[in-house]
PDB file of N, CA and C in Angstrom:
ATOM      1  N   UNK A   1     -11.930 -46.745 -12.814  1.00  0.00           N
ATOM      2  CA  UNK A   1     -11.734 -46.499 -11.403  1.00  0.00           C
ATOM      3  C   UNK A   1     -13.094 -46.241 -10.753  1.00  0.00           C
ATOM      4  N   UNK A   2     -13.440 -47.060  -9.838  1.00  0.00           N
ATOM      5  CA  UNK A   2     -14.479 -46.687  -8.659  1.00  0.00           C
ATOM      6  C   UNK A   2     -14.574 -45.748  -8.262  1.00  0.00           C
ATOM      7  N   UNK A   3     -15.457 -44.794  -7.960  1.00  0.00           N
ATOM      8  CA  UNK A   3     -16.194 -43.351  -7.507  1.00  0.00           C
ATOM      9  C   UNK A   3     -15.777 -43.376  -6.016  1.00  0.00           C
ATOM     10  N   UNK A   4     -15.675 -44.233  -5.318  1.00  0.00           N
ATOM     11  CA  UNK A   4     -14.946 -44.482  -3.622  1.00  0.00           C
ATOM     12  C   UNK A   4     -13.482 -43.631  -4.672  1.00  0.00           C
ATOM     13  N   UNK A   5     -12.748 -44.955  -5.252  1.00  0.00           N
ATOM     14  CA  UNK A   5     -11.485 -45.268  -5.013  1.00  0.00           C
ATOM     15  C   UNK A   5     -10.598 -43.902  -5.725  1.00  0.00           C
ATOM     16  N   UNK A   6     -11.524 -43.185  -6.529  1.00  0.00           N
ATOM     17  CA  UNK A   6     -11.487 -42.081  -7.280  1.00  0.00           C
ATOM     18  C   UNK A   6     -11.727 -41.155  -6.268  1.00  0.00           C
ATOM     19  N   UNK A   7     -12.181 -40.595  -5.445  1.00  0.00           N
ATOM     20  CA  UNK A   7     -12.510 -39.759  -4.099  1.00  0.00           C
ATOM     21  C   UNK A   7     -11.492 -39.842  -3.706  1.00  0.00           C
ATOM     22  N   UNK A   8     -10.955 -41.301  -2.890  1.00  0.00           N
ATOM     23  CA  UNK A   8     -10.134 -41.005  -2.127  1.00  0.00           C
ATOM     24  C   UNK A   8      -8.277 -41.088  -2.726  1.00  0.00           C
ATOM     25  N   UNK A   9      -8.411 -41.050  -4.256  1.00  0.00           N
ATOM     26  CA  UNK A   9      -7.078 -40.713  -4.805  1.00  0.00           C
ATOM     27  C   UNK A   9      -7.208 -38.949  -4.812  1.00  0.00           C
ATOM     28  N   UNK A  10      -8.716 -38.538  -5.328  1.00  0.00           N
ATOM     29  CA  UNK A  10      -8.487 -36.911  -4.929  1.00  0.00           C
ATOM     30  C   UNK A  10      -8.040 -36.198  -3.206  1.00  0.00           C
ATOM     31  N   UNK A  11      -8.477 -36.797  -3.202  1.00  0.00           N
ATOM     32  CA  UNK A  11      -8.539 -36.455  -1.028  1.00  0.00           C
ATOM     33  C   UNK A  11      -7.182 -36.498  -0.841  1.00  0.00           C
ATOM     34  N   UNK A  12      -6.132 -37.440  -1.192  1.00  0.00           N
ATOM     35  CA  UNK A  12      -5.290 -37.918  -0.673  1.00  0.00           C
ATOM     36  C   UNK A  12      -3.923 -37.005  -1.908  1.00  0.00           C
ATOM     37  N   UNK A  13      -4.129 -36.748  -2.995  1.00  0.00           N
ATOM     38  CA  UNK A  13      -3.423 -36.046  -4.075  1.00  0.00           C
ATOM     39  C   UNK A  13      -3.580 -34.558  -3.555  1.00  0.00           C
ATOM     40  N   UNK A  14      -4.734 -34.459  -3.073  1.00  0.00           N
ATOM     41  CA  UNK A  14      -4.757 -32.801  -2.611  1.00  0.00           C
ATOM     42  C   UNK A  14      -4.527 -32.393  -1.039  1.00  0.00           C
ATOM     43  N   UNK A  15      -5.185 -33.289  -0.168  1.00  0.00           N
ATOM     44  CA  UNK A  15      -4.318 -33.578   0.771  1.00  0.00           C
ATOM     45  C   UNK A  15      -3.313 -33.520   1.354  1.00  0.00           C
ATOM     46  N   UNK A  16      -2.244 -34.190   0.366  1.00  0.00           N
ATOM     47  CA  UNK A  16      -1.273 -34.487   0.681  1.00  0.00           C
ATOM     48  C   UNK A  16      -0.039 -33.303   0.421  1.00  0.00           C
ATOM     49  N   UNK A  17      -0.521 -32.659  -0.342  1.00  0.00           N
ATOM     50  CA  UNK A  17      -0.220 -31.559  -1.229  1.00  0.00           C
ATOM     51  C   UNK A  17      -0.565 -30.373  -0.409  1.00  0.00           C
ATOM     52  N   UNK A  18      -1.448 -30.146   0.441  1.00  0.00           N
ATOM     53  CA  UNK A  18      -1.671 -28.998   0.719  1.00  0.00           C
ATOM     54  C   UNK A  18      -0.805 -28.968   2.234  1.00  0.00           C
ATOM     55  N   UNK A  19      -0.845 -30.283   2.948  1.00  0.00           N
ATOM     56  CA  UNK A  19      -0.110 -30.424   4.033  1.00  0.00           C
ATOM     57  C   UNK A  19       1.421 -30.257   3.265  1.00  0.00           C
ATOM     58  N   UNK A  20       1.443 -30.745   2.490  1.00  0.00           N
ATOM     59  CA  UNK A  20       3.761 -30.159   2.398  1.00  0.00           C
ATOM     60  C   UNK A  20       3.756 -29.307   1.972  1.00  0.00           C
ATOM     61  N   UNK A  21       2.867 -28.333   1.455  1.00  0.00           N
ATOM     62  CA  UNK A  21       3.430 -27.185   1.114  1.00  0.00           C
ATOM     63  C   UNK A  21       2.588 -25.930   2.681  1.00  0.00           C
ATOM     64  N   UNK A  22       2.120 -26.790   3.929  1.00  0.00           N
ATOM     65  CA  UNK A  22       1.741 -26.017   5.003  1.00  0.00           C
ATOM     66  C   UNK A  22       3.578 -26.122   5.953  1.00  0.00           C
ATOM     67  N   UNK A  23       3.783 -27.333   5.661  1.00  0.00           N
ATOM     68  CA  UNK A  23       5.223 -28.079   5.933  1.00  0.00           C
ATOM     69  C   UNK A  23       6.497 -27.500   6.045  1.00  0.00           C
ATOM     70  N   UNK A  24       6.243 -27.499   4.701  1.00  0.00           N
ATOM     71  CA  UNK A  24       7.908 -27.009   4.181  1.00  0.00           C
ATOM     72  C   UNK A  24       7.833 -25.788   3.230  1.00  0.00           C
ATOM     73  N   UNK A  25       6.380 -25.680   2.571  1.00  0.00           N
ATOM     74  CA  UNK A  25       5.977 -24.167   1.499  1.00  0.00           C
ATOM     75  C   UNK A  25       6.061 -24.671   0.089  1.00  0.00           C
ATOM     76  N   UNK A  26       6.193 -25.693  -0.422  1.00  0.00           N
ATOM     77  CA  UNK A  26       6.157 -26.547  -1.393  1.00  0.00           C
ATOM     78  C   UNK A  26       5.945 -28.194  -1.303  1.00  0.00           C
ATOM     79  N   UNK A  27       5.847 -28.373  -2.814  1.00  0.00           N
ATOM     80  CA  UNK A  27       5.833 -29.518  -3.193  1.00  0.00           C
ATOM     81  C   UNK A  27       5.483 -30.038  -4.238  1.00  0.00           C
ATOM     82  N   UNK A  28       5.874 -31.190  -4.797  1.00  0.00           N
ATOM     83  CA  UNK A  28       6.022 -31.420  -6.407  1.00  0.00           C
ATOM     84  C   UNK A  28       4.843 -32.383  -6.306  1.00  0.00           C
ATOM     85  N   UNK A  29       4.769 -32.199  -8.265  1.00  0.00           N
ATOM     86  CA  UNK A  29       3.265 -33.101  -8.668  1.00  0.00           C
ATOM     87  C   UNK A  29       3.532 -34.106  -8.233  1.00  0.00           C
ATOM     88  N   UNK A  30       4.801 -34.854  -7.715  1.00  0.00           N
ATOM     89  CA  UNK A  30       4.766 -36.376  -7.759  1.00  0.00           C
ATOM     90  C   UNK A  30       4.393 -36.485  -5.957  1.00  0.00           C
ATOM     91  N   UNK A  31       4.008 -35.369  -5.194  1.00  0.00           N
ATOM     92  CA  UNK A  31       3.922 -36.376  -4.416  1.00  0.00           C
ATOM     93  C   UNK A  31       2.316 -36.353  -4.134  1.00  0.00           C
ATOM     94  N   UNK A  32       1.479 -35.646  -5.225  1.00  0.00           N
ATOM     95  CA  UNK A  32       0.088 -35.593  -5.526  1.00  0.00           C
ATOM     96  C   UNK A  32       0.348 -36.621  -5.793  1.00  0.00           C
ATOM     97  N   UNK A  33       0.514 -36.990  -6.729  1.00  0.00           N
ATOM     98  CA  UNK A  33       0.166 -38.740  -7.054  1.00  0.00           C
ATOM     99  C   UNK A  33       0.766 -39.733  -5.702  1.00  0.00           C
ATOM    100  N   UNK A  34       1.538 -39.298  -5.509  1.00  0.00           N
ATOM    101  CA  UNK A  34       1.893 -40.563  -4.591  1.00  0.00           C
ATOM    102  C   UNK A  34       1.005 -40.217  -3.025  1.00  0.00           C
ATOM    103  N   UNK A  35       0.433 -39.285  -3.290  1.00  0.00           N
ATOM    104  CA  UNK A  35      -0.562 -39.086  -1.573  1.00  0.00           C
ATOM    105  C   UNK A  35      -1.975 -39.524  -2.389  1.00  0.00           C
ATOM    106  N   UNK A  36      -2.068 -39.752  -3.304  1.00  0.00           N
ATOM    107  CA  UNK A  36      -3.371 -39.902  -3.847  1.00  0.00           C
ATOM    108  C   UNK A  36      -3.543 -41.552  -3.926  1.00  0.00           C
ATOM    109  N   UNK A  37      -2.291 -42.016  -4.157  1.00  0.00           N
ATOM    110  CA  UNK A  37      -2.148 -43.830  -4.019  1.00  0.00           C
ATOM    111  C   UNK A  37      -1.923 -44.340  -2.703  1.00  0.00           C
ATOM    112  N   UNK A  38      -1.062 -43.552  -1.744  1.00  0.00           N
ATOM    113  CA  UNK A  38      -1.112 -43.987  -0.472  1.00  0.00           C
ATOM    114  C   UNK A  38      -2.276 -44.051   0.265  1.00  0.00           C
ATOM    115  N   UNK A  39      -3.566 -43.152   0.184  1.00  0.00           N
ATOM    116  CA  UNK A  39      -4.761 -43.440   0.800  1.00  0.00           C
ATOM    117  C   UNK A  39      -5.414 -44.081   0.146  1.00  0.00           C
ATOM    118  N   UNK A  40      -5.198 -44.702  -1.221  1.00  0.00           N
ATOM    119  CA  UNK A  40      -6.046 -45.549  -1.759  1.00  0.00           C
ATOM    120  C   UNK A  40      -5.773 -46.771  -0.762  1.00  0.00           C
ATOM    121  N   UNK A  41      -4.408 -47.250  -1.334  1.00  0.00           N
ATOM    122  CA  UNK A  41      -4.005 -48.088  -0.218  1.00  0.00           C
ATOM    123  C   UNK A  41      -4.165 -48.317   0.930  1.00  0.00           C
ATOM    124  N   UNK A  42      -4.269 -47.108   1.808  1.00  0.00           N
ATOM    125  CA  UNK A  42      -4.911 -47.241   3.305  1.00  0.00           C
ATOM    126  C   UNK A  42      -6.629 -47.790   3.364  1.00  0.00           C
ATOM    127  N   UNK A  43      -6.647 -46.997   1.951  1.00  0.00           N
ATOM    128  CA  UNK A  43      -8.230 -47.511   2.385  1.00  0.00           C
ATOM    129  C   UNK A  43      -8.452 -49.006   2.295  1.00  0.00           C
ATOM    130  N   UNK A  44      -7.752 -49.684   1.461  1.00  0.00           N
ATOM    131  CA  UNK A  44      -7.521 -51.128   1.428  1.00  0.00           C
ATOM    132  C   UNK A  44      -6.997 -51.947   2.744  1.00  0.00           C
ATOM    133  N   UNK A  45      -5.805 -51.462   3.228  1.00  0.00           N
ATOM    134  CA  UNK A  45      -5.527 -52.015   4.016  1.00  0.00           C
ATOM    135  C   UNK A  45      -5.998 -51.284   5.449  1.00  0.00           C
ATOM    136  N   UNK A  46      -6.959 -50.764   5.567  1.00  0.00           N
ATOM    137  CA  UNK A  46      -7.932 -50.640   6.585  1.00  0.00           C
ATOM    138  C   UNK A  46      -9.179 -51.802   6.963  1.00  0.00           C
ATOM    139  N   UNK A  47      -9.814 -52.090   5.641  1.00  0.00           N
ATOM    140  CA  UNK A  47     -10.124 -52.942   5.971  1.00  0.00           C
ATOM    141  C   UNK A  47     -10.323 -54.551   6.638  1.00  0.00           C
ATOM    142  N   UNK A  48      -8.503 -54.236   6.220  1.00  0.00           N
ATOM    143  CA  UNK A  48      -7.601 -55.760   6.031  1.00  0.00           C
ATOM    144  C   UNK A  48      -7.226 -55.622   7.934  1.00  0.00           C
ATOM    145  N   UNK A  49      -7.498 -54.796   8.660  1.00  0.00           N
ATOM    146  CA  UNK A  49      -6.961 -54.275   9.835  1.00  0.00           C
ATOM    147  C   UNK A  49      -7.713 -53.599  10.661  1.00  0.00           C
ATOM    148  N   UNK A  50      -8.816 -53.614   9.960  1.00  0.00           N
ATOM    149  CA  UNK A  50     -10.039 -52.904  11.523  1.00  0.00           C
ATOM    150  C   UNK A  50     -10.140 -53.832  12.661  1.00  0.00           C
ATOM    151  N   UNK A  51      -9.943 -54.878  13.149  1.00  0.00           N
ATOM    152  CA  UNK A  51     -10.094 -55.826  14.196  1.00  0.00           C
ATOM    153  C   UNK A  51      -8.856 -55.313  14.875  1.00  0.00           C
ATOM    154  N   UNK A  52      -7.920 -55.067  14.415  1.00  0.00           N
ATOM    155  CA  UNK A  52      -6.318 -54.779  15.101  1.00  0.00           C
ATOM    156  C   UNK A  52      -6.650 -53.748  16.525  1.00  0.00           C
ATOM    157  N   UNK A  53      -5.523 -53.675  17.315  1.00  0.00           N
ATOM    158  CA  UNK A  53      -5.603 -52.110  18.027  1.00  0.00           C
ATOM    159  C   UNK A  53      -5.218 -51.749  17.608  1.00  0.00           C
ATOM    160  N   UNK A  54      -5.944 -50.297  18.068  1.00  0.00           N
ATOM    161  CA  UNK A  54      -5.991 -48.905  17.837  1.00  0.00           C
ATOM    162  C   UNK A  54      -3.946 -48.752  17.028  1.00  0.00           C
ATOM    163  N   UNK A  55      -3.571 -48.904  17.852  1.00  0.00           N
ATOM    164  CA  UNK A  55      -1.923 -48.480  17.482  1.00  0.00           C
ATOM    165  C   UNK A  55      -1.251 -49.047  16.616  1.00  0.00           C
ATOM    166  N   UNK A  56      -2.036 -50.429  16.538  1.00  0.00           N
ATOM    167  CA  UNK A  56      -1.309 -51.559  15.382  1.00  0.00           C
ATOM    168  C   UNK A  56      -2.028 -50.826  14.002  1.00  0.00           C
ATOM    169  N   UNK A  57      -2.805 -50.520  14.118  1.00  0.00           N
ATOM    170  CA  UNK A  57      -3.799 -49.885  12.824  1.00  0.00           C
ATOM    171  C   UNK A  57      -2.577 -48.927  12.794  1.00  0.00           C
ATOM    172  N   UNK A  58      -2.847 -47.724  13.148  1.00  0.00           N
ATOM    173  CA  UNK A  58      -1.881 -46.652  12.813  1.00  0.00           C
ATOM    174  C   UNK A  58      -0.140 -47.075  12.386  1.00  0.00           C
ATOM    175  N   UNK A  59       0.323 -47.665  13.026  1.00  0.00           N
ATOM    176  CA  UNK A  59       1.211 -48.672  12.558  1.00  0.00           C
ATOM    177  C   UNK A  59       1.569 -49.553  11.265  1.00  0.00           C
ATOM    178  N   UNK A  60       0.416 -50.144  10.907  1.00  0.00           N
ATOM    179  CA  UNK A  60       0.255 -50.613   9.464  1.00  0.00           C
ATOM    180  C   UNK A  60       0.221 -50.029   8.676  1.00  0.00           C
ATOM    181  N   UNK A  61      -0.478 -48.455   8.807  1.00  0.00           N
ATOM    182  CA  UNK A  61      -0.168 -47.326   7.828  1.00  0.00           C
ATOM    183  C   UNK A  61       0.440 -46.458   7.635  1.00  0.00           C
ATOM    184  N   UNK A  62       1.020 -46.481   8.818  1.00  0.00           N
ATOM    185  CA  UNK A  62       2.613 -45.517   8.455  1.00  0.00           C
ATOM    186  C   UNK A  62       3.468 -46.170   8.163  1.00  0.00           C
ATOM    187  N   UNK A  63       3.710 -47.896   8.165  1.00  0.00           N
ATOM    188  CA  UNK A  63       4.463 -48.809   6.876  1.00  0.00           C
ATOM    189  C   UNK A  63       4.246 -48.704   5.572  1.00  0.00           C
ATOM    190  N   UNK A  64       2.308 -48.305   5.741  1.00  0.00           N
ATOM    191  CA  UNK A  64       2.472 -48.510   3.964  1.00  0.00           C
ATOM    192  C   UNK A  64       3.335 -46.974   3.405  1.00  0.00           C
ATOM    193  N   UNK A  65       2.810 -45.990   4.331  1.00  0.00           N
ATOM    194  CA  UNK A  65       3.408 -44.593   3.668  1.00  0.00           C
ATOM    195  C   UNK A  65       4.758 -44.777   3.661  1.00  0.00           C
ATOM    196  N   UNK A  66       5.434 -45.085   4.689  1.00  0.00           N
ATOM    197  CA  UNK A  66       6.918 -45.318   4.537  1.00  0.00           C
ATOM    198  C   UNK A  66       7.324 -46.154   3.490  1.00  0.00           C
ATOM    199  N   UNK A  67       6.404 -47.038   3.091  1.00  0.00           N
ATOM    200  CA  UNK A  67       6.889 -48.104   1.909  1.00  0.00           C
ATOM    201  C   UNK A  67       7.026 -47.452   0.879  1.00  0.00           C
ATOM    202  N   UNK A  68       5.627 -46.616   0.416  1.00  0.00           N
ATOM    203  CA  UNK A  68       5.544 -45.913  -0.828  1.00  0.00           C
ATOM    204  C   UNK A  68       6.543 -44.953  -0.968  1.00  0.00           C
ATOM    205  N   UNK A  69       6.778 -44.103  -0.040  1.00  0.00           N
ATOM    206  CA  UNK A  69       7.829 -43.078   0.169  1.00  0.00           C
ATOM    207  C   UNK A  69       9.307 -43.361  -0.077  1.00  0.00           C
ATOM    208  N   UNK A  70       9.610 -44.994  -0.155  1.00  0.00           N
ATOM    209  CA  UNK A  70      10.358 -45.687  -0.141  1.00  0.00           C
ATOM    210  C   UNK A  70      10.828 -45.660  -1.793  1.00  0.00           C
ATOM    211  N   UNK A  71       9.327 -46.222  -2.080  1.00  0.00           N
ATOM    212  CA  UNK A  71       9.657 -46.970  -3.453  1.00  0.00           C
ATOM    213  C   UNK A  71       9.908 -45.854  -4.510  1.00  0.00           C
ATOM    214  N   UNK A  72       8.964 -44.317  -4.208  1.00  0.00           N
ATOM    215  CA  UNK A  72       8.688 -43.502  -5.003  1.00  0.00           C
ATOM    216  C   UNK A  72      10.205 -42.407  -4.884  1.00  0.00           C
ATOM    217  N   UNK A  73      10.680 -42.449  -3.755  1.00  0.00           N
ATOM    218  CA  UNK A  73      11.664 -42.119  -3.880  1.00  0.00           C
ATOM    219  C   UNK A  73      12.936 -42.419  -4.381  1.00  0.00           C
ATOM    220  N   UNK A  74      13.140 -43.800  -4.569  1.00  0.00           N
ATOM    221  CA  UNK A  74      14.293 -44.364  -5.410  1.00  0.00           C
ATOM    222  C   UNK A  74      14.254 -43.846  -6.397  1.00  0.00           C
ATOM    223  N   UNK A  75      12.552 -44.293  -6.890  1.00  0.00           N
ATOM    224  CA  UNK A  75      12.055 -43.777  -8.414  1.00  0.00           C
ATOM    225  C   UNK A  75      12.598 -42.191  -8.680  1.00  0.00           C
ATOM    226  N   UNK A  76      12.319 -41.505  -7.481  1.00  0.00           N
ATOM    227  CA  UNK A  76      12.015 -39.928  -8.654  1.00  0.00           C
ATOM    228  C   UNK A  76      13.396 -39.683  -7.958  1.00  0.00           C
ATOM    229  N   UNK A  77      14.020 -39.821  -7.120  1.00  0.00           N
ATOM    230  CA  UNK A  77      15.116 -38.758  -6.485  1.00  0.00           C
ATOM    231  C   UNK A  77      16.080 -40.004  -7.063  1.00  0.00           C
ATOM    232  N   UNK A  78      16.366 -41.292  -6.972  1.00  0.00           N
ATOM    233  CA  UNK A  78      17.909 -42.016  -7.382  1.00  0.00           C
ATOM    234  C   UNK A  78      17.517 -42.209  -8.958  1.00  0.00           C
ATOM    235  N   UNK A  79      16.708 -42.576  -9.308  1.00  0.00           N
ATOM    236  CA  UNK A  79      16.371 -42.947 -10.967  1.00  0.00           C
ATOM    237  C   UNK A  79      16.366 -41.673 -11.699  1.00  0.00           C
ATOM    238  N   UNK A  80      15.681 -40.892 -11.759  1.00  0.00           N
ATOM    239  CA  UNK A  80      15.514 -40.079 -12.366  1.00  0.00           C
ATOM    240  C   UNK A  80      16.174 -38.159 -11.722  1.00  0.00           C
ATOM    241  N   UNK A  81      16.346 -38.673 -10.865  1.00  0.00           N
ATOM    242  CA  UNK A  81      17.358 -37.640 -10.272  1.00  0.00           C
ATOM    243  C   UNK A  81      16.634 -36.223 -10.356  1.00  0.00           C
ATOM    244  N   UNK A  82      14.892 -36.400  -9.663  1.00  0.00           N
ATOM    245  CA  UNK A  82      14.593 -35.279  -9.420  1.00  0.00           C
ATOM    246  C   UNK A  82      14.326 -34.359  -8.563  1.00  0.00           C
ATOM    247  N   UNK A  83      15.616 -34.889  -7.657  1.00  0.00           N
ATOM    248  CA  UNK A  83      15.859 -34.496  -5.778  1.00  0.00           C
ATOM    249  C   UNK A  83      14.634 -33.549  -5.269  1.00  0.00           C
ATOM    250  N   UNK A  84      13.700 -34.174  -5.430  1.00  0.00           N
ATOM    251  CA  UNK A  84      12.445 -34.164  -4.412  1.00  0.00           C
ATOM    252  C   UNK A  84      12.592 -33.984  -3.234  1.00  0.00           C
ATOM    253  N   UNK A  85      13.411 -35.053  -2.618  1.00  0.00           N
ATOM    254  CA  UNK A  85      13.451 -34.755  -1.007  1.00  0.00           C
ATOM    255  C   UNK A  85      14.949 -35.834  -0.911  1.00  0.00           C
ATOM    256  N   UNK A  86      15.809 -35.203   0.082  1.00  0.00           N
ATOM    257  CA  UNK A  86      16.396 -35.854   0.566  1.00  0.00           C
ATOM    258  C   UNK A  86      16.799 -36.017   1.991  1.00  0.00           C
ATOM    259  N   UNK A  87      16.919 -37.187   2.394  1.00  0.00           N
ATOM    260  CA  UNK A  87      16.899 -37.618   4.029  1.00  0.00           C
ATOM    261  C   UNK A  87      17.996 -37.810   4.226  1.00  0.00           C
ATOM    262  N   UNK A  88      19.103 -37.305   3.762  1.00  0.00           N
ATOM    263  CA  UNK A  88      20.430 -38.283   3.848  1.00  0.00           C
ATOM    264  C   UNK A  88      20.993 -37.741   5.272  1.00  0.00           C
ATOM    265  N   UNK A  89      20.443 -36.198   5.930  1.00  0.00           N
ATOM    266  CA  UNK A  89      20.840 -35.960   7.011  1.00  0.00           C
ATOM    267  C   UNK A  89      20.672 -36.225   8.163  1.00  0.00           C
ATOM    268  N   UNK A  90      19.349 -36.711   8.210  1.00  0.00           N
ATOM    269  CA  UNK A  90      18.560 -37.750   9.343  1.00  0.00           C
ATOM    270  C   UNK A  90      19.335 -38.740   9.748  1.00  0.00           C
ATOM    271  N   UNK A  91      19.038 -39.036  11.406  1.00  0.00           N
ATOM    272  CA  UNK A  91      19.634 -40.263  11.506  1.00  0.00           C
ATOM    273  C   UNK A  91      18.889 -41.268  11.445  1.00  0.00           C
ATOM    274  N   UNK A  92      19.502 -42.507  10.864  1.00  0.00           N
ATOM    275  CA  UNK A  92      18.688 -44.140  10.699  1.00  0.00           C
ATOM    276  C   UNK A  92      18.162 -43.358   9.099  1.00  0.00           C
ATOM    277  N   UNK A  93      18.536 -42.657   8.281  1.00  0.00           N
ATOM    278  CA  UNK A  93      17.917 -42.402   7.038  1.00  0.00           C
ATOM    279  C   UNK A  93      18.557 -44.273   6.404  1.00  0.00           C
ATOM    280  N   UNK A  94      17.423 -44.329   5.393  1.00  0.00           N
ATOM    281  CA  UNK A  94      17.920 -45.601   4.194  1.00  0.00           C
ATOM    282  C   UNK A  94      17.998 -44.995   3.307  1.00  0.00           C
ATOM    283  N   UNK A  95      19.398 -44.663   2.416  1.00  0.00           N
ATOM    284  CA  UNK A  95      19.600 -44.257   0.930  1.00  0.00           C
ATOM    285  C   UNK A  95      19.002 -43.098   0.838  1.00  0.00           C
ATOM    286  N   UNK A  96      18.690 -42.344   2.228  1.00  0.00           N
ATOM    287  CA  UNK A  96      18.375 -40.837   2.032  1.00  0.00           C
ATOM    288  C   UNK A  96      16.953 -40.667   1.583  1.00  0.00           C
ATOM    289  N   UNK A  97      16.711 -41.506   1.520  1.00  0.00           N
ATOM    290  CA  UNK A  97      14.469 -41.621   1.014  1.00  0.00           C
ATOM    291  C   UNK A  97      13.857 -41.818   2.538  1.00  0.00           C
ATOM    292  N   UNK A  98      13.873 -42.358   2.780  1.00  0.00           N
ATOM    293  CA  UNK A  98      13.308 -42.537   4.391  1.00  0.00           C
ATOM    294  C   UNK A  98      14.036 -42.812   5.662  1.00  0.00           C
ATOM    295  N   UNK A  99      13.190 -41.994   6.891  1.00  0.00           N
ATOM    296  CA  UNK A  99      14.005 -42.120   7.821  1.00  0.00           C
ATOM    297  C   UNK A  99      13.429 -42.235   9.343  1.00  0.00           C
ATOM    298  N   UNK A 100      13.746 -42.627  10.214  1.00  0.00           N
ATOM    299  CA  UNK A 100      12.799 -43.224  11.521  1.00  0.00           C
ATOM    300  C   UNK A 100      11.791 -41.538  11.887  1.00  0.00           C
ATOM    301  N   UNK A 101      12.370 -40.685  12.001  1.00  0.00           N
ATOM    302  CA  UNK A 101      11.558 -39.011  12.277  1.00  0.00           C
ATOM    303  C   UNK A 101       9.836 -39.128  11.396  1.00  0.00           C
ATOM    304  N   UNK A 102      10.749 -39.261  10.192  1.00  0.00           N
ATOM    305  CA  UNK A 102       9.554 -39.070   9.308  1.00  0.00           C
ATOM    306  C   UNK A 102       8.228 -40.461   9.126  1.00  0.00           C
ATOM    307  N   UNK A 103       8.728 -41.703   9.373  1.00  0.00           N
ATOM    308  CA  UNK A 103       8.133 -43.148   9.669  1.00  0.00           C
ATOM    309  C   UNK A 103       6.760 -42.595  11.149  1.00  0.00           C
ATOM    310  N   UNK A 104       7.732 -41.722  12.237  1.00  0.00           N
ATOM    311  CA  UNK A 104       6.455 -41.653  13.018  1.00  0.00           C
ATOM    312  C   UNK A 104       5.697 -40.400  13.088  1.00  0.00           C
ATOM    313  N   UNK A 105       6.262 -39.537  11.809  1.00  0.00           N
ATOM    314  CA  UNK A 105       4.926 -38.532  11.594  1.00  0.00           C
ATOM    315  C   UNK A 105       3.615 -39.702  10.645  1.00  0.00           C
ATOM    316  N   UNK A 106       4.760 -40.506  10.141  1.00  0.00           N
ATOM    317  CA  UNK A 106       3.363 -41.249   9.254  1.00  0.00           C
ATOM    318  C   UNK A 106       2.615 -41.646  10.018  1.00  0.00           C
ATOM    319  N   UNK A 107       2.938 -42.070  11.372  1.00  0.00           N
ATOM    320  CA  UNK A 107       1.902 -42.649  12.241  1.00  0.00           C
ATOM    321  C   UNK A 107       0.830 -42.080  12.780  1.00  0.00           C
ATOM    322  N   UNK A 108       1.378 -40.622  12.576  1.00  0.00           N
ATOM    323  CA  UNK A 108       0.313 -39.570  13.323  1.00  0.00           C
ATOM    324  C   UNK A 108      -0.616 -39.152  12.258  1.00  0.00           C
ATOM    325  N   UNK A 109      -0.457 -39.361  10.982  1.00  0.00           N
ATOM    326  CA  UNK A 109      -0.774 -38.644   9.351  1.00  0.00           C
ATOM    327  C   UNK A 109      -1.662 -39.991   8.883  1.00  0.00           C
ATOM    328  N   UNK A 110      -1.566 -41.253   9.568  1.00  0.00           N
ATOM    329  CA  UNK A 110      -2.279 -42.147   8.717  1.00  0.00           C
ATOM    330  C   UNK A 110      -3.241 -42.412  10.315  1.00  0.00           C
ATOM    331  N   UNK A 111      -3.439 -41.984  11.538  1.00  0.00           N
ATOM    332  CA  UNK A 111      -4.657 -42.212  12.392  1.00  0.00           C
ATOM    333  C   UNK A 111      -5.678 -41.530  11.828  1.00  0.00           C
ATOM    334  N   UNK A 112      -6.086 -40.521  11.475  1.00  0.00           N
ATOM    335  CA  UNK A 112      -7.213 -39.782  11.170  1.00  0.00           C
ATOM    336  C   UNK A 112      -7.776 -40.800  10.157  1.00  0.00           C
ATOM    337  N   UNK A 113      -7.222 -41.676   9.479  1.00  0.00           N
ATOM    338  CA  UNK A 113      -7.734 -42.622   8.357  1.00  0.00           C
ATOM    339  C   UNK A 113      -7.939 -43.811   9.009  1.00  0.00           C
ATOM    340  N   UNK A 114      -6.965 -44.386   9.229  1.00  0.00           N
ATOM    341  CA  UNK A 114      -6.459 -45.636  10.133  1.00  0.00           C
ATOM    342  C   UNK A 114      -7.452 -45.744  11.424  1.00  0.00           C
ATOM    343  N   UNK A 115      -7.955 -45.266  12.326  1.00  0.00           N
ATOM    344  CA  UNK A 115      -9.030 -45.273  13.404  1.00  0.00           C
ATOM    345  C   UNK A 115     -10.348 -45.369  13.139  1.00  0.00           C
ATOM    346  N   UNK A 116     -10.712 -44.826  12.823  1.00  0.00           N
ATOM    347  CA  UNK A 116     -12.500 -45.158  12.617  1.00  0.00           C
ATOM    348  C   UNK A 116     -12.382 -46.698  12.096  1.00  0.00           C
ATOM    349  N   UNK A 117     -13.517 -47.518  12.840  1.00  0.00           N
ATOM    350  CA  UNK A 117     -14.031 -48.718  12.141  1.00  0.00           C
ATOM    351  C   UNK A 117     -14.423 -48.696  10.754  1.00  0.00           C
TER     352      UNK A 117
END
């Protein structure tokens, strides 16, 4: 792993971690790892998207977080049944992993990354 790409899996594992447990007062190892891969990813698809506007940027990365949040949640809360989080009370939730509320905090959670050139 690259010394960038290694930074910003720490940034984003501790990060991510320190915001849900400012949140809600917890939070599990898995979503260190999964905040530590989602800004890897941003940092990728930042590049793929600096020409965009301002809003389409922020936009592209609160898809990818919603994606991951997506995928990682089938994984740990329907597969392995380690009810991490569930959305099932939200409205517009999918399968109780994600839901439109939480899609546009990602939007606000992936500008501080997503904006700068």
């Amino acid at each position: 792993m690259k010394k960038q790409t290694a930074g910003l899996f720490l940034l984003g594992a501790g990060g991510y971690s320190l915001l849900e447990i400012a949140w809600r007062g917890y939070t599990h190892w898995t979503m260190a790892l999964t905040g530590g891969a989602v800004l890897v990813g941003l940092g990728r698809l930042r590049g793929r998207v600096r020409d965009e506007k301002p809003l389409a940027r922020c936009l592209c990365g609160a898809a990818c977080i919603t994606a991951a949040e997506y995928v990682v949640g089938c994984t740990v809360n329907r597969v392995y049944h380690m009810n991490v989080w569930d959305y099932s009370r939200e409205r517009g939730n999918i399968q109780g992993q994600v839901c439109p509320k939480y899609a546009a905090l990602w939007t606000l959670l992936a500008a501080p990354f997503m904006l700068p050139k």
